[in-house]
Protein backbone atom coordinates (compact mmCIF):
# COMPACT_ATOMS: atom_id res chain seq x y z
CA UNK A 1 -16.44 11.03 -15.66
CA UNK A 2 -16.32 8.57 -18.19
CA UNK A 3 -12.25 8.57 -18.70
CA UNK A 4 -12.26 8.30 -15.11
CA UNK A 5 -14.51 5.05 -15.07
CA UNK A 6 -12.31 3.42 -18.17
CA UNK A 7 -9.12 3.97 -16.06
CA UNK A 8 -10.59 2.44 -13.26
CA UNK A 9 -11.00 -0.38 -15.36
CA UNK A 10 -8.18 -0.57 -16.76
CA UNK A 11 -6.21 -0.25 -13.42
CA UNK A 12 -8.52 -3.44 -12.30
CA UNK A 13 -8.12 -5.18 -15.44
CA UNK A 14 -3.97 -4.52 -14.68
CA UNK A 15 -4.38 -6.07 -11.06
CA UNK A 16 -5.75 -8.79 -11.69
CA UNK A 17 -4.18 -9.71 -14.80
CA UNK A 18 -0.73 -9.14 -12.40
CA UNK A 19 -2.31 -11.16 -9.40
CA UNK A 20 -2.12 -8.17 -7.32
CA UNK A 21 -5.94 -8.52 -6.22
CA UNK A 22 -5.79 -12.40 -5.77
CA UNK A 23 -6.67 -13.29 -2.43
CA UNK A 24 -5.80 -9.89 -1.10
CA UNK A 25 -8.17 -8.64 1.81
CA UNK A 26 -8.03 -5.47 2.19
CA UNK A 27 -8.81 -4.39 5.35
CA UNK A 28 -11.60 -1.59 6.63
CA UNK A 29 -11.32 2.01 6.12
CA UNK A 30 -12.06 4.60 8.44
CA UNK A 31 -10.12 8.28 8.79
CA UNK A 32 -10.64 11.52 9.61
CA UNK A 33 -7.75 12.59 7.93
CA UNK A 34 -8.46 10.94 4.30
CA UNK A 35 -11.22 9.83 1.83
CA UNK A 36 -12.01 6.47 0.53
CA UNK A 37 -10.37 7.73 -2.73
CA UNK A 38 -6.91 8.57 -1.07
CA UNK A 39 -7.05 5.19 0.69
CA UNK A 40 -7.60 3.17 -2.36
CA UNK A 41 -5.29 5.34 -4.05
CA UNK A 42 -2.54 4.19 -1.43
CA UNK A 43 -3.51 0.53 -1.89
CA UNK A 44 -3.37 0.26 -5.37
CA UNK A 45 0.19 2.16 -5.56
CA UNK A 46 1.34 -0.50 -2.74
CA UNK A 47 0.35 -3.38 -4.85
CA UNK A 48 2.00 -1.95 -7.75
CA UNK A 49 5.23 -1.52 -5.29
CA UNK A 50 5.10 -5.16 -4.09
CA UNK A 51 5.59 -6.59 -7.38
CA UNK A 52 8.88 -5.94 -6.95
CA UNK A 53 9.14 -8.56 -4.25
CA UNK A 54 9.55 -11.55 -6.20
CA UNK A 55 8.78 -14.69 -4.46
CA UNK A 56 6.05 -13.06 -2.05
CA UNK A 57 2.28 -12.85 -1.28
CA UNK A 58 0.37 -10.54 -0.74
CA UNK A 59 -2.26 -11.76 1.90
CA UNK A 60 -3.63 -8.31 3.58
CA UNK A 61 -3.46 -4.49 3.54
CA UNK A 62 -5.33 -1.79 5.52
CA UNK A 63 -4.75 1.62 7.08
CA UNK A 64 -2.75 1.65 9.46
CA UNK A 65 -4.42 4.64 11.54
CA UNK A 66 -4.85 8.32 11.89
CA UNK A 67 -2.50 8.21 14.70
CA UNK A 68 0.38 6.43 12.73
CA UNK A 69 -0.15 9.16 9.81
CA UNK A 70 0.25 11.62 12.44
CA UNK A 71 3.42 10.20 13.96
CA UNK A 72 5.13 9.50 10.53
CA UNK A 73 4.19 13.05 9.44
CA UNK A 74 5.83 14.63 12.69
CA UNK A 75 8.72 12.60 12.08
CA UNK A 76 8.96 13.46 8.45
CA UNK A 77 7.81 16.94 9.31
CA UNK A 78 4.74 16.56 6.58
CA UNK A 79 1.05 17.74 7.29
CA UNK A 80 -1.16 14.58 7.65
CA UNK A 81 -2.61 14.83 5.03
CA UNK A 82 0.40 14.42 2.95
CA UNK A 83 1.56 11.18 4.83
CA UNK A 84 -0.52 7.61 4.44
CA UNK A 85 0.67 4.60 6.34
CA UNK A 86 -0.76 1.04 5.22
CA UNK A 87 0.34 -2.16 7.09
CA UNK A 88 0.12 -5.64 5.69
CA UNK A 89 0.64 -9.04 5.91
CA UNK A 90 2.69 -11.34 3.05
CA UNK A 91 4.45 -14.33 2.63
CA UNK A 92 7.46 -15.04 1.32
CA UNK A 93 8.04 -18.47 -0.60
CA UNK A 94 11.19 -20.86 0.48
CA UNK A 95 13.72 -19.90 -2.00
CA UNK A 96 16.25 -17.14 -0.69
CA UNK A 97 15.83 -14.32 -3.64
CA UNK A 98 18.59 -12.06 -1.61
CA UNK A 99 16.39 -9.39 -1.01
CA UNK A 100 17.01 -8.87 2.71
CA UNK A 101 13.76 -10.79 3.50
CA UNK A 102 13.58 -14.28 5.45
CA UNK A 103 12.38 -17.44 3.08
CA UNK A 104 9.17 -19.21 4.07
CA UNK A 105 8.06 -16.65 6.41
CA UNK A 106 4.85 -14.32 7.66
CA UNK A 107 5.69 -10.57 7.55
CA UNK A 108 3.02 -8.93 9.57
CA UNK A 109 2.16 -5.14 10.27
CA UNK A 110 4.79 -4.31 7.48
CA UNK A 111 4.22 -0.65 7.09
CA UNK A 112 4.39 1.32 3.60
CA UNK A 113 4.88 4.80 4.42
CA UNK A 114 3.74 6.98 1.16
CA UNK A 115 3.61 11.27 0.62
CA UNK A 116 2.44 13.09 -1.82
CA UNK A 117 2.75 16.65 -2.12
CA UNK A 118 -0.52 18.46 -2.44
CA UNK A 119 -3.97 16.12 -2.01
CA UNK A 120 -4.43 15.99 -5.73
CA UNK A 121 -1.12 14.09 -6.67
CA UNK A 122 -0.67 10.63 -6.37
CA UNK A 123 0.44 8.75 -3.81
CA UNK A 124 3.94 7.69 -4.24
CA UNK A 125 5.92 4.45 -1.57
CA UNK A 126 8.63 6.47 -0.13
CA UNK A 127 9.67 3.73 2.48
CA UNK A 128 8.48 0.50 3.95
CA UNK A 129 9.67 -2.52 6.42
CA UNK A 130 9.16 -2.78 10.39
């Protein structure tokens, strides 16, 4: 329990030292297809996959539904609980950085679709965009 509370901390440390957790809400939880600790799971790995957007802001992220997991998980032919969609909303700063996203605009309900493949593996972004 211990190693588990020092890599928490570390992973916070990590965030905020990154400006991951600056200013991000993150929205409500509520699923009857996950846990608190899958859904924080999912945000943290979608923070970590954001930094990769260079010249963008994070503003929100939350769940996107159990509905939306089930519909992505039909599609992808997944059980639920293998599928986790989060939507958020980021900004993008004026400069064009040619990554297929507009400059000075609002993204909202941007989806990140993540699997895993059994309930004890992480979460990993497989796909995201409208």
């Amino acid at each position: 329990m211990k190693k588990l509370a020092l890599i928490l901390s570390v992973l916070a440390l990590v965030f905020s030292l990154a400006g991951c957790s600056d200013g991000v809400k993150v929205g409500g939880f509520s699923s009857m297809i996950f846990d608190s600790e899958d859904y924080d799971a999912a945000v943290e790995e979608v923070q970590l996959a954001f930094q990769e957007f260079e010249g963008c802001k994070m503003k929100e992220i939350g769940y996107a539904g159990d509905q939306a997991v089930k519909d992505e998980a039909q599609v992808r032919g997944l059980a639920p609980e293998q599928v986790i969609v989060l939507k958020s909303t980021f900004t993008t700063d004026k400069e064009d950085h040619h990554n297929g996203l507009e400059p000075d605009y609002t993204y909202e309900d941007y989806l990140w679709i993540l699997t895993r493949n059994t309930s004890v593996e992480p979460w990993e972004v497989i796909d995201h965009g409208y």
